[in-house]
C-alpha atoms as a PDB file:
ATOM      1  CA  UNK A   1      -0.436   0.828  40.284  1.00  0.00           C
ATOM      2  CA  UNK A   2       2.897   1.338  42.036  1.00  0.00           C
ATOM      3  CA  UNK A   3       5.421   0.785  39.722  1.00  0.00           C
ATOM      4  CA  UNK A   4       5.287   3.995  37.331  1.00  0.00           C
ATOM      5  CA  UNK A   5       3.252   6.727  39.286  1.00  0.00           C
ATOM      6  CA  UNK A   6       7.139   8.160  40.886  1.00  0.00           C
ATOM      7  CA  UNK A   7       8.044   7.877  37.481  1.00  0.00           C
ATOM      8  CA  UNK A   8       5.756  10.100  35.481  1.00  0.00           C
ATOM      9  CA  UNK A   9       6.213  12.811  38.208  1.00  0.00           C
ATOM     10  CA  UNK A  10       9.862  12.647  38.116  1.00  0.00           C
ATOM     11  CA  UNK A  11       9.141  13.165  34.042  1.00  0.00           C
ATOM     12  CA  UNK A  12       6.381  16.469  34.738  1.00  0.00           C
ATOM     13  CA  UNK A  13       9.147  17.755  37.534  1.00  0.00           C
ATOM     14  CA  UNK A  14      12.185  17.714  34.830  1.00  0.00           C
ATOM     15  CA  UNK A  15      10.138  19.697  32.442  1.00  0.00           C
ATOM     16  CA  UNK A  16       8.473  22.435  35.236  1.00  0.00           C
ATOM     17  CA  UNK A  17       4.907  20.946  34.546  1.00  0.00           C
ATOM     18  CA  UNK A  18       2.851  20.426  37.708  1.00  0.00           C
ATOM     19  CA  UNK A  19       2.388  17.585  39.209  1.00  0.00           C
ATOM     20  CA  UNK A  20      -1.272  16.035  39.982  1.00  0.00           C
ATOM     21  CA  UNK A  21      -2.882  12.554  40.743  1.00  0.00           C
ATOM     22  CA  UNK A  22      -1.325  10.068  38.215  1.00  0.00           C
ATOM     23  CA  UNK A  23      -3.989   7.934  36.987  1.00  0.00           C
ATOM     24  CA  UNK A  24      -3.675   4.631  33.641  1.00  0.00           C
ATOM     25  CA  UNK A  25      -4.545   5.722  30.293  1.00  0.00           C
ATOM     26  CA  UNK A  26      -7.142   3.326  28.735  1.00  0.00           C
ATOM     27  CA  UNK A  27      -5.710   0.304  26.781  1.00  0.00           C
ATOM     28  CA  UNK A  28      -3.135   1.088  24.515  1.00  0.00           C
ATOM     29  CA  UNK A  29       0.429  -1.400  24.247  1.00  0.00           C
ATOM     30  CA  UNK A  30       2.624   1.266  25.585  1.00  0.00           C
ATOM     31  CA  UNK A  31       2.512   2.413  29.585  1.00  0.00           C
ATOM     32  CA  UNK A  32       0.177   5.919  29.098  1.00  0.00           C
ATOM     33  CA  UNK A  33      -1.065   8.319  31.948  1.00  0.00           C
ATOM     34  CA  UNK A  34      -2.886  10.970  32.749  1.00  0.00           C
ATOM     35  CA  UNK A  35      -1.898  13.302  34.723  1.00  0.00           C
ATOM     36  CA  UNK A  36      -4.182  16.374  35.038  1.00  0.00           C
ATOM     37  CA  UNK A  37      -4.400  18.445  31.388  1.00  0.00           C
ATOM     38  CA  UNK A  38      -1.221  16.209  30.403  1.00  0.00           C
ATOM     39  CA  UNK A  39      -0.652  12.595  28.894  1.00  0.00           C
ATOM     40  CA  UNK A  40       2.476  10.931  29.583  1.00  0.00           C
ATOM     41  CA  UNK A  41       3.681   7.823  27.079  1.00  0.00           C
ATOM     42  CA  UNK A  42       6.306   5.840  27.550  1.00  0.00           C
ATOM     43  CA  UNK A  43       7.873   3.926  25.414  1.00  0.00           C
ATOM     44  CA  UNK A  44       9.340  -0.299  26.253  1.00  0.00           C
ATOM     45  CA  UNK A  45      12.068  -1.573  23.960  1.00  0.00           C
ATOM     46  CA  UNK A  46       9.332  -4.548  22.756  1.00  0.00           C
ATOM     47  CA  UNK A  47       6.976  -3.834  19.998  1.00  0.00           C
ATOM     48  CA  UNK A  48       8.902  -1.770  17.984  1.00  0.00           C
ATOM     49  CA  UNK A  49       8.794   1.168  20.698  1.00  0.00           C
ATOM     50  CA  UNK A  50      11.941   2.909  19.794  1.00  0.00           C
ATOM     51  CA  UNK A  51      10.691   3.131  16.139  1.00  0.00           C
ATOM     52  CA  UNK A  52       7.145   4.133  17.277  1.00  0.00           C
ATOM     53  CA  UNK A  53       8.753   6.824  19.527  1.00  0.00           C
ATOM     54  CA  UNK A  54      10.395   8.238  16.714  1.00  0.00           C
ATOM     55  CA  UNK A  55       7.749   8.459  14.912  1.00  0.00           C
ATOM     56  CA  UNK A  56       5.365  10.422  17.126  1.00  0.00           C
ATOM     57  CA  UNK A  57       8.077  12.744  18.317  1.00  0.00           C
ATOM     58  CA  UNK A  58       8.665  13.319  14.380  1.00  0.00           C
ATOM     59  CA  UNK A  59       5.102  14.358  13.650  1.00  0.00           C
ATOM     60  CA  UNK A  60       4.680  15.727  17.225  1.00  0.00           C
ATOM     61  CA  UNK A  61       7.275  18.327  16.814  1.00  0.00           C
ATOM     62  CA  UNK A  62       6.737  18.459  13.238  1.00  0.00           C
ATOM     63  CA  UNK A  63       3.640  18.020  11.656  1.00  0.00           C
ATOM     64  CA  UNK A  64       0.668  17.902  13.945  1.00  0.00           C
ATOM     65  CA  UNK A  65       0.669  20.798  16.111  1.00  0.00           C
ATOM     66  CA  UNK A  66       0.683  22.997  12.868  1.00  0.00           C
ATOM     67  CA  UNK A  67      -2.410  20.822  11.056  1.00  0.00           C
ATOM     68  CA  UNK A  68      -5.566  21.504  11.911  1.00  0.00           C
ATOM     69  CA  UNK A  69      -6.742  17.732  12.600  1.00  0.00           C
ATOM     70  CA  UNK A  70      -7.295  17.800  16.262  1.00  0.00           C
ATOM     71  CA  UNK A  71      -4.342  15.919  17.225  1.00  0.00           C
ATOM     72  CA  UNK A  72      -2.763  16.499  20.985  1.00  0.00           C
ATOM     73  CA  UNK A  73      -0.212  19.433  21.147  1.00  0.00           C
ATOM     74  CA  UNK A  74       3.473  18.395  21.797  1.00  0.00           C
ATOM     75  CA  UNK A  75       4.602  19.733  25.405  1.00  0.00           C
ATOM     76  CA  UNK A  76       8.041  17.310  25.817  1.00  0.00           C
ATOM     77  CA  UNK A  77      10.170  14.473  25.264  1.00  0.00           C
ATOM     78  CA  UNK A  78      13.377  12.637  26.760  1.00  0.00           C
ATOM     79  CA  UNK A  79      14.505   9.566  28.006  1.00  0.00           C
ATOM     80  CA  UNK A  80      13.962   8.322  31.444  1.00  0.00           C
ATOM     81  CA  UNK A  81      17.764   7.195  31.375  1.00  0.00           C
ATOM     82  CA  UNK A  82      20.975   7.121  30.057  1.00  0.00           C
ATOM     83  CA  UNK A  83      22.112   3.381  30.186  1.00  0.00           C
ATOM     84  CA  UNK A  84      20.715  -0.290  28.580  1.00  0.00           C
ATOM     85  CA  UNK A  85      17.151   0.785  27.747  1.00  0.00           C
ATOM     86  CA  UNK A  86      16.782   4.639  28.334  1.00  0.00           C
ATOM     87  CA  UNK A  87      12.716   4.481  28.148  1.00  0.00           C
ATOM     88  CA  UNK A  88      12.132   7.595  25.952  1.00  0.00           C
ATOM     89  CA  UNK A  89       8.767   9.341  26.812  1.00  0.00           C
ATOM     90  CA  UNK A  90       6.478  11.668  25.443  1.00  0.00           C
ATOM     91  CA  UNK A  91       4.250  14.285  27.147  1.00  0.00           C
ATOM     92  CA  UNK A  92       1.325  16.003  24.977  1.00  0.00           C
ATOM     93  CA  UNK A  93      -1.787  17.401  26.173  1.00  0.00           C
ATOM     94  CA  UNK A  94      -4.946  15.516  27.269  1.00  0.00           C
ATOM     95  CA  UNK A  95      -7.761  15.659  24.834  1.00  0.00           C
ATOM     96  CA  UNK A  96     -10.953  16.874  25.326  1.00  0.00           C
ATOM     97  CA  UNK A  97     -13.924  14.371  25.337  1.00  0.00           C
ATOM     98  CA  UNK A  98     -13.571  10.719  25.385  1.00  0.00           C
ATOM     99  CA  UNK A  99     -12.922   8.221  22.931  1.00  0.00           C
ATOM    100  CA  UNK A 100     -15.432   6.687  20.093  1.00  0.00           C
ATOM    101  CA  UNK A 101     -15.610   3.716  22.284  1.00  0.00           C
ATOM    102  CA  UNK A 102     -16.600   4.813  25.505  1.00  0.00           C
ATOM    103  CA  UNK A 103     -19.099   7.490  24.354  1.00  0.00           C
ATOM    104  CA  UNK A 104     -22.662   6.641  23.436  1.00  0.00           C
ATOM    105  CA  UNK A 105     -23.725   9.785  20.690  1.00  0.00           C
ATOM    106  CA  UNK A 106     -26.497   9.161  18.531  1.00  0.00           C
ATOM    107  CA  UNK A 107     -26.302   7.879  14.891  1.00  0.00           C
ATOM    108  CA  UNK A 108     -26.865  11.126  13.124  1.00  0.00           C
ATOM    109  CA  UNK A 109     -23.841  12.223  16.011  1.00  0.00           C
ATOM    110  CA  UNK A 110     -21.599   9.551  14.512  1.00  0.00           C
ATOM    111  CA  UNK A 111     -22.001  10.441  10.747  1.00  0.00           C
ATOM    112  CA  UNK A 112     -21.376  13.988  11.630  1.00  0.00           C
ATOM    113  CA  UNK A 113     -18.097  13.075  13.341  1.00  0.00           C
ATOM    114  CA  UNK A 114     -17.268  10.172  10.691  1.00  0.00           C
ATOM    115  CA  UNK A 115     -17.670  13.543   7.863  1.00  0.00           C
ATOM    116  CA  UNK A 116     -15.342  15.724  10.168  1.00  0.00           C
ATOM    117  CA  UNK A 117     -12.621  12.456  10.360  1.00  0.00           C
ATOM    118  CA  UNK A 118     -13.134  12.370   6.659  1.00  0.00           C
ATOM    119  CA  UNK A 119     -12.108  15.922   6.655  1.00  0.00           C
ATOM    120  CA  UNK A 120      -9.005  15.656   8.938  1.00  0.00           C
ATOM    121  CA  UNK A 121      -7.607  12.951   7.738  1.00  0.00           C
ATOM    122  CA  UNK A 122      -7.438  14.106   3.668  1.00  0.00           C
ATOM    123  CA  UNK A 123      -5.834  17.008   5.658  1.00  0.00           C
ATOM    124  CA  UNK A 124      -3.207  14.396   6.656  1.00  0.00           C
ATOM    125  CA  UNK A 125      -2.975  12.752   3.242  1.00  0.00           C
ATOM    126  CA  UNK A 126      -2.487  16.043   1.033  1.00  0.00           C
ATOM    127  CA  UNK A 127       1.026  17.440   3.505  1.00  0.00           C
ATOM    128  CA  UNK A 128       4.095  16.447   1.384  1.00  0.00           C
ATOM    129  CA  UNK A 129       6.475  13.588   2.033  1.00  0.00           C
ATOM    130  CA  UNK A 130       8.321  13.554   5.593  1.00  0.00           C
ATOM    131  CA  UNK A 131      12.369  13.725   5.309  1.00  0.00           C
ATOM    132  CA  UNK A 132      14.002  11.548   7.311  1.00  0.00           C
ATOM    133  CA  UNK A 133      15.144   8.024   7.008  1.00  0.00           C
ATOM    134  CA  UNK A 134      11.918   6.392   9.586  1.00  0.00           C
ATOM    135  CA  UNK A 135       9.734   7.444   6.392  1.00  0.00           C
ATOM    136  CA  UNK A 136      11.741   5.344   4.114  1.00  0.00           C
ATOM    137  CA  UNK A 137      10.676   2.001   5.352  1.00  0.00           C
ATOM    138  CA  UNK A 138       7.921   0.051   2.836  1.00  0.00           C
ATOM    139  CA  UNK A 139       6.397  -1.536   5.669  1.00  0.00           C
ATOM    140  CA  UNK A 140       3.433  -2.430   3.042  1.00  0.00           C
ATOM    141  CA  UNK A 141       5.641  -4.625   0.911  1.00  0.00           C
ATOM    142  CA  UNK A 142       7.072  -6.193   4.131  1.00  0.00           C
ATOM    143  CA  UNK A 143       3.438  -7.391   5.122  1.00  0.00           C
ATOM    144  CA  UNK A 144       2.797  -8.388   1.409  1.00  0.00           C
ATOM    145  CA  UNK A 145       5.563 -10.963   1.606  1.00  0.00           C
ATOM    146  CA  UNK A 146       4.029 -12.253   4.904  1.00  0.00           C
ATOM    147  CA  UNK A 147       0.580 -11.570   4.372  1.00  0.00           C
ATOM    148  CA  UNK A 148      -1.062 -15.381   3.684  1.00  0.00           C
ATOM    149  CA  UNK A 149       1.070 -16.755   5.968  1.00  0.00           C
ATOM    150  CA  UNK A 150       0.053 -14.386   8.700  1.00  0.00           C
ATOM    151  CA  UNK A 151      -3.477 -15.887   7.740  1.00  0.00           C
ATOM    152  CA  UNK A 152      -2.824 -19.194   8.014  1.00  0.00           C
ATOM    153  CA  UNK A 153      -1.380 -18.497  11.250  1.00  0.00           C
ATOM    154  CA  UNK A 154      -4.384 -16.726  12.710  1.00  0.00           C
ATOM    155  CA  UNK A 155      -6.814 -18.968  11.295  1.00  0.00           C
ATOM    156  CA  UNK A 156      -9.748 -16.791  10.701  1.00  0.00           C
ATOM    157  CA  UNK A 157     -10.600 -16.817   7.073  1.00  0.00           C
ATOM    158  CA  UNK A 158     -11.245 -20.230   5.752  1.00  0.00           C
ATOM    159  CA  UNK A 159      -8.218 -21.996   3.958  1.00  0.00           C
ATOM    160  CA  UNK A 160      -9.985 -21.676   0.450  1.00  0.00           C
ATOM    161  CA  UNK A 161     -10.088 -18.042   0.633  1.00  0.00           C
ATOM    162  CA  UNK A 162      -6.458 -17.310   2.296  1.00  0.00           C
ATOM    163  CA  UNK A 163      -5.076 -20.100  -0.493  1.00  0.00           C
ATOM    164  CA  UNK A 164      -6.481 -17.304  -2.947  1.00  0.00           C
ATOM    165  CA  UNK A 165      -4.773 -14.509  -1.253  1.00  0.00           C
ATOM    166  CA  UNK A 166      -1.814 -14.063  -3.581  1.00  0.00           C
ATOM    167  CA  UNK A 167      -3.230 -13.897  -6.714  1.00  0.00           C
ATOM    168  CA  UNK A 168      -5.862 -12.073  -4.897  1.00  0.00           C
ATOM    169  CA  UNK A 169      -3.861  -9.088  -3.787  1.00  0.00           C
ATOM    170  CA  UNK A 170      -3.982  -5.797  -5.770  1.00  0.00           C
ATOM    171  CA  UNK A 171      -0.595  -4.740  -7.447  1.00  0.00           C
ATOM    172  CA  UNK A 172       1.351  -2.145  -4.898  1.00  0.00           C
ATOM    173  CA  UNK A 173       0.034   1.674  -5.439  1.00  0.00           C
ATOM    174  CA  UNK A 174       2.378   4.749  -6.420  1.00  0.00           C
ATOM    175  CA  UNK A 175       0.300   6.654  -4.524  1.00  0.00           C
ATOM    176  CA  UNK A 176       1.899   7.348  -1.186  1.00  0.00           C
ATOM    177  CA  UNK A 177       0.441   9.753   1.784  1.00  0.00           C
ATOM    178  CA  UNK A 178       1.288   9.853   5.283  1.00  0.00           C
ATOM    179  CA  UNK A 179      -0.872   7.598   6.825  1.00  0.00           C
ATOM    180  CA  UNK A 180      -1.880   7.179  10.821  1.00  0.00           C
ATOM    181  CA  UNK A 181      -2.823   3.667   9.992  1.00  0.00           C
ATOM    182  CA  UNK A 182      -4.723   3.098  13.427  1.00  0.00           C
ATOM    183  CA  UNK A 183      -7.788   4.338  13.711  1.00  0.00           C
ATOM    184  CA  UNK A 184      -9.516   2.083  16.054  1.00  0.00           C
ATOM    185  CA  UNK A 185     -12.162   3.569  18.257  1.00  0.00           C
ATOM    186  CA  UNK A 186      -9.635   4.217  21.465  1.00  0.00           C
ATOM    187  CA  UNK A 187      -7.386   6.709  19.244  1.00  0.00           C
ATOM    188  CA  UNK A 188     -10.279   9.036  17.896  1.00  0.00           C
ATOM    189  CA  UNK A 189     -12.015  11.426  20.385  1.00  0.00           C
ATOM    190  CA  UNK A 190     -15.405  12.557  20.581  1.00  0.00           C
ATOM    191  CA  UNK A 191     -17.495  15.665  22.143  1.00  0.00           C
ATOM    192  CA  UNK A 192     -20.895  15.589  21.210  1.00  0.00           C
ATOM    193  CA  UNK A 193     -21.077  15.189  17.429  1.00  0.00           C
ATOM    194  CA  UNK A 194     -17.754  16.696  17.289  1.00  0.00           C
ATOM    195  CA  UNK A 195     -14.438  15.355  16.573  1.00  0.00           C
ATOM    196  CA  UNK A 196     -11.756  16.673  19.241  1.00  0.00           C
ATOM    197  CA  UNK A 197      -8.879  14.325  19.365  1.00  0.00           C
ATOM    198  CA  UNK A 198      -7.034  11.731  17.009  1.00  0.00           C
ATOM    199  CA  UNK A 199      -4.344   9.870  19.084  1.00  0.00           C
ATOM    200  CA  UNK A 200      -1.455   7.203  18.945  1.00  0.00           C
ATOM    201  CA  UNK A 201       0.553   7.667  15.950  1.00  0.00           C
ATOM    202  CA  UNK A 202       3.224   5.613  16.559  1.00  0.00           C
ATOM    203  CA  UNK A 203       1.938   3.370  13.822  1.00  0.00           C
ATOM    204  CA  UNK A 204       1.772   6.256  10.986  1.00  0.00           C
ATOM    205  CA  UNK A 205       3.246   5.064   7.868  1.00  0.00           C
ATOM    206  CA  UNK A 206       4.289   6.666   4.475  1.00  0.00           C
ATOM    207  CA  UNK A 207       2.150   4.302   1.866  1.00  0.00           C
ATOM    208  CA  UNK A 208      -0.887   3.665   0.280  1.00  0.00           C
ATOM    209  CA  UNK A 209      -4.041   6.177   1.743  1.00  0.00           C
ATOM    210  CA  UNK A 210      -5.900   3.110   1.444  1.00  0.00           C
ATOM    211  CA  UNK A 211      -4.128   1.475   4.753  1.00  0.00           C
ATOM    212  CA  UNK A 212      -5.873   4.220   6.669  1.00  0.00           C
ATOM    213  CA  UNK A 213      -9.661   2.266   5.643  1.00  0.00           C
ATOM    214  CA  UNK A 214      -9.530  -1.294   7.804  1.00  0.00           C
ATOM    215  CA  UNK A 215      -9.161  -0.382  11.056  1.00  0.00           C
ATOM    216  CA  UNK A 216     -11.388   2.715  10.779  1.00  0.00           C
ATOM    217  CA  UNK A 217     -13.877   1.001   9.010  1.00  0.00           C
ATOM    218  CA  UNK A 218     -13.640  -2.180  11.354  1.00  0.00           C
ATOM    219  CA  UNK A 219     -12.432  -0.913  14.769  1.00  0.00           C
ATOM    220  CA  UNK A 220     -14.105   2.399  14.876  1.00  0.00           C
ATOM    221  CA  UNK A 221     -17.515   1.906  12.781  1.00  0.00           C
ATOM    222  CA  UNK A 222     -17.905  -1.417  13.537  1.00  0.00           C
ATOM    223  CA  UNK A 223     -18.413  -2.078   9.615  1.00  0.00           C
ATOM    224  CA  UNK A 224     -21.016   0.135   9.445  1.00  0.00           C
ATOM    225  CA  UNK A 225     -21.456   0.977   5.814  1.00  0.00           C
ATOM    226  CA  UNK A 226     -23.860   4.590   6.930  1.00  0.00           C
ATOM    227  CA  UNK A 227     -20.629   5.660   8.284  1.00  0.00           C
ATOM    228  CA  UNK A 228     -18.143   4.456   5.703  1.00  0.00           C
ATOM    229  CA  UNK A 229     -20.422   6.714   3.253  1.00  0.00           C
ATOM    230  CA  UNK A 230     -20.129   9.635   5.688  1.00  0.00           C
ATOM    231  CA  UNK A 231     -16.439   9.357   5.766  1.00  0.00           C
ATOM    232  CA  UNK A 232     -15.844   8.883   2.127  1.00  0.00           C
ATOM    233  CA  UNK A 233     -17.820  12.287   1.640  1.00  0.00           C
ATOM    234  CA  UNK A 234     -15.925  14.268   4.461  1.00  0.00           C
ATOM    235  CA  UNK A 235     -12.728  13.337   2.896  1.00  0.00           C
ATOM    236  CA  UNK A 236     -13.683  13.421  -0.684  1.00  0.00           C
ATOM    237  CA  UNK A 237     -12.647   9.835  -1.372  1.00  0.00           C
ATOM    238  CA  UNK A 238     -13.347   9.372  -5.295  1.00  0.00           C
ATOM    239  CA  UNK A 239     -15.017   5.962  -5.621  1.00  0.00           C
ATOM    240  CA  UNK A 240     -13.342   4.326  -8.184  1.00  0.00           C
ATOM    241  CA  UNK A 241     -14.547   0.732  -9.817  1.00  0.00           C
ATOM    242  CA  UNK A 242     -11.111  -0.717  -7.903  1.00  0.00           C
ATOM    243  CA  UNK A 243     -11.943   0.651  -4.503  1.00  0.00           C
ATOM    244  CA  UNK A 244     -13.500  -2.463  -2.982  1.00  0.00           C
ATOM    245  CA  UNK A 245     -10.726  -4.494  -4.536  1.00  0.00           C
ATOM    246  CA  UNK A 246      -7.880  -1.740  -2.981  1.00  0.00           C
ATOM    247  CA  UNK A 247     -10.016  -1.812   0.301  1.00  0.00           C
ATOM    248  CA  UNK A 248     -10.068  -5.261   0.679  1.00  0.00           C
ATOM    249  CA  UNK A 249      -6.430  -5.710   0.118  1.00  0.00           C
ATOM    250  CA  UNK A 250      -5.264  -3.443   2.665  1.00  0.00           C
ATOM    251  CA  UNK A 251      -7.433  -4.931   4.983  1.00  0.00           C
ATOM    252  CA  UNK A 252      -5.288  -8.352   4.133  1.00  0.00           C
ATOM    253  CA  UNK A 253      -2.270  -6.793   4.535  1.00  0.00           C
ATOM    254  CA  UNK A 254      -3.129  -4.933   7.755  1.00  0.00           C
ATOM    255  CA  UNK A 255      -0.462  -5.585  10.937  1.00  0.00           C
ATOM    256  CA  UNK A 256      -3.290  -5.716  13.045  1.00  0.00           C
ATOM    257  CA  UNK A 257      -5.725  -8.173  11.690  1.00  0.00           C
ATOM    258  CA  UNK A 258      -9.119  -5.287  11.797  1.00  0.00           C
ATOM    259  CA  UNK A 259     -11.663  -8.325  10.536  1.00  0.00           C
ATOM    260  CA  UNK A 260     -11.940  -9.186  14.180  1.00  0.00           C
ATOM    261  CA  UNK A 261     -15.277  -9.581  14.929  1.00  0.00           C
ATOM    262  CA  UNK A 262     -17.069  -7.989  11.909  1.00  0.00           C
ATOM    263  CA  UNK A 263     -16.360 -10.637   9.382  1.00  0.00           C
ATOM    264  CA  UNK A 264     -19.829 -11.786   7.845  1.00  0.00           C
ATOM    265  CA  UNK A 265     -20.968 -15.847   7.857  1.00  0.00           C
ATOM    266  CA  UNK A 266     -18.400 -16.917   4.945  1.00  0.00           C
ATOM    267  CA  UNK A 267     -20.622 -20.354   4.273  1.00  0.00           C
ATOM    268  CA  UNK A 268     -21.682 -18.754   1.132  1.00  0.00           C
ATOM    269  CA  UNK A 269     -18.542 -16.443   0.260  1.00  0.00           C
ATOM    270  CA  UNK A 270     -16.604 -18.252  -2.508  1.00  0.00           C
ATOM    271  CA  UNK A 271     -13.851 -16.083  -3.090  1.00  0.00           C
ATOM    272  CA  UNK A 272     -11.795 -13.185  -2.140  1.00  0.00           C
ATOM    273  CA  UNK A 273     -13.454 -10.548  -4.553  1.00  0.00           C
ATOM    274  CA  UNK A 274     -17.108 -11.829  -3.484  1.00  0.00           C
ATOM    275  CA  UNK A 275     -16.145 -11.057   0.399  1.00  0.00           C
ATOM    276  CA  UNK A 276     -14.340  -7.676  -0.619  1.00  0.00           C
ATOM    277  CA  UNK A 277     -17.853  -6.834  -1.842  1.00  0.00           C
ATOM    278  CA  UNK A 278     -19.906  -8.067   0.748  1.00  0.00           C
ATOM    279  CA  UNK A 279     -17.942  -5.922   2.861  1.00  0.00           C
ATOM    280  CA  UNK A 280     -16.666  -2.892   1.306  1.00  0.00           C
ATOM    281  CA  UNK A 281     -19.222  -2.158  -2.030  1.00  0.00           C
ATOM    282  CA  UNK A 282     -20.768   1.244  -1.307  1.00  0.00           C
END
């Protein structure tokens, strides 16, 4: 790691910070690093980074650092240049503990967090709609329009069930909340049985709460139901005779394909609404 290390201090030295061994965030798209108490994101012109930059500097300066959700507190942002791509950055602080993935907490540990994320994130969902024109986008309808093709491409579910997909899908929701939409288990951060960090919200959305289920349920509690519950309760989640049916869709719809690894043997699964309740029935 050459390339970005002069980089990130020339970033801490514009905004007085100090200036300590540079070391590489853990996965993520965007170039992230850790530099002492501080985080330093940067953000490429691929991937949509100019949008997700203006997202987390929205809720960053906005939002977050006045809800009590755990999220990292905003310290700066800028570009790295003033020509072609200028590389905008943020810098926030360095949350405490480590991710869901990398720690190893018992079970009852994991339900206690799962009640606190349940918490934090109807937190999220009850702050009014954002101003601004990045809130404005329907990115749900957008992956509606694409969403069996996007199956066919990946070539995961079998072609019976993705040929049922659009008749399958659940009409569009008025119900809109702000939405981090990316809850895998590298963007939520755990000390102890405590919840102490929720990351990466370049992906947030203004849309249907339900968005914010797949890649929690999937990428986080590895389709553990025990924790689904626990979740449901910390947030308050009513459990309405449509919620498997809601659950499954967004999972359909999701840009980042959560089934992954946690999709059941489908042999016996004849249709869409028999797998939504194989996976999400509580």
């Amino acid at each position: 790691m050459t390339f970005w290390p002069p980089y990130v201090r020339e970033v801490l030295r514009r905004h007085g910070l100090p200036v300590d061994a540079v070391s590489t965030g853990a996965g993520g798209t965007f170039p992230t690093f850790l530099v002492g108490s501080y985080v330093a994101k940067f953000f490429p012109r691929r991937f949509d980074g100019g949008e997700c930059f203006r997202i987390e500097r929205w809720l960053h300066t906005r939002v977050l650092d006045h809800l009590e959700i755990g999220a990292p507190r905003h310290v700066a942002h800028g570009y790295l240049f003033q020509t072609r791509w200028r590389w905008p950055y943020l810098v926030t602080t360095r949350p405490r503990g480590a991710s869901w993935r990398e720690t190893d907490i018992s079970a009852g540990a994991q339900e206690s967090v799962a009640l606190q994320l349940g918490a934090s994130m109807r937190r999220l969902h009850d702050i009014g709609c954002p101003d601004g024109p990045i809130w404005r986008r329907d990115l749900l309808s957008e992956l509606r329009a694409t969403c069996a093709d996007r199956h066919r491409r990946r070539g995961i579910l079998p072609t019976r069930l993705v040929e049922q997909i659009d008749d399958y899908l659940a009409p569009p929701s008025a119900t809109r909340r702000l939405v981090h939409g990316d809850l895998y288990a590298d963007h939520v951060f755990v000390s102890d049985a405590h919840l102490v960090g929720i990351i990466d919200w370049g992906d947030a959305l203004y849309g249907d709460p339900y968005y914010e289920l797949p890649a929690l349920f999937f990428g986080t509690f590895g389709g553990t139901k025990r924790l689904l519950r626990a979740f449901v309760q910390g947030y308050g989640w009513a459990l309405t005779s449509d919620f498997a049916h809601r659950a499954m869709t967004m999972t359909l719809l999701h840009e980042f394909n959560p089934l992954g690894d946690h999709l059941p043997s489908l042999d016996d699964i004849g249709s869409l609404h028999e797998l939504a309740a194989k996976l999400w029935q509580l």
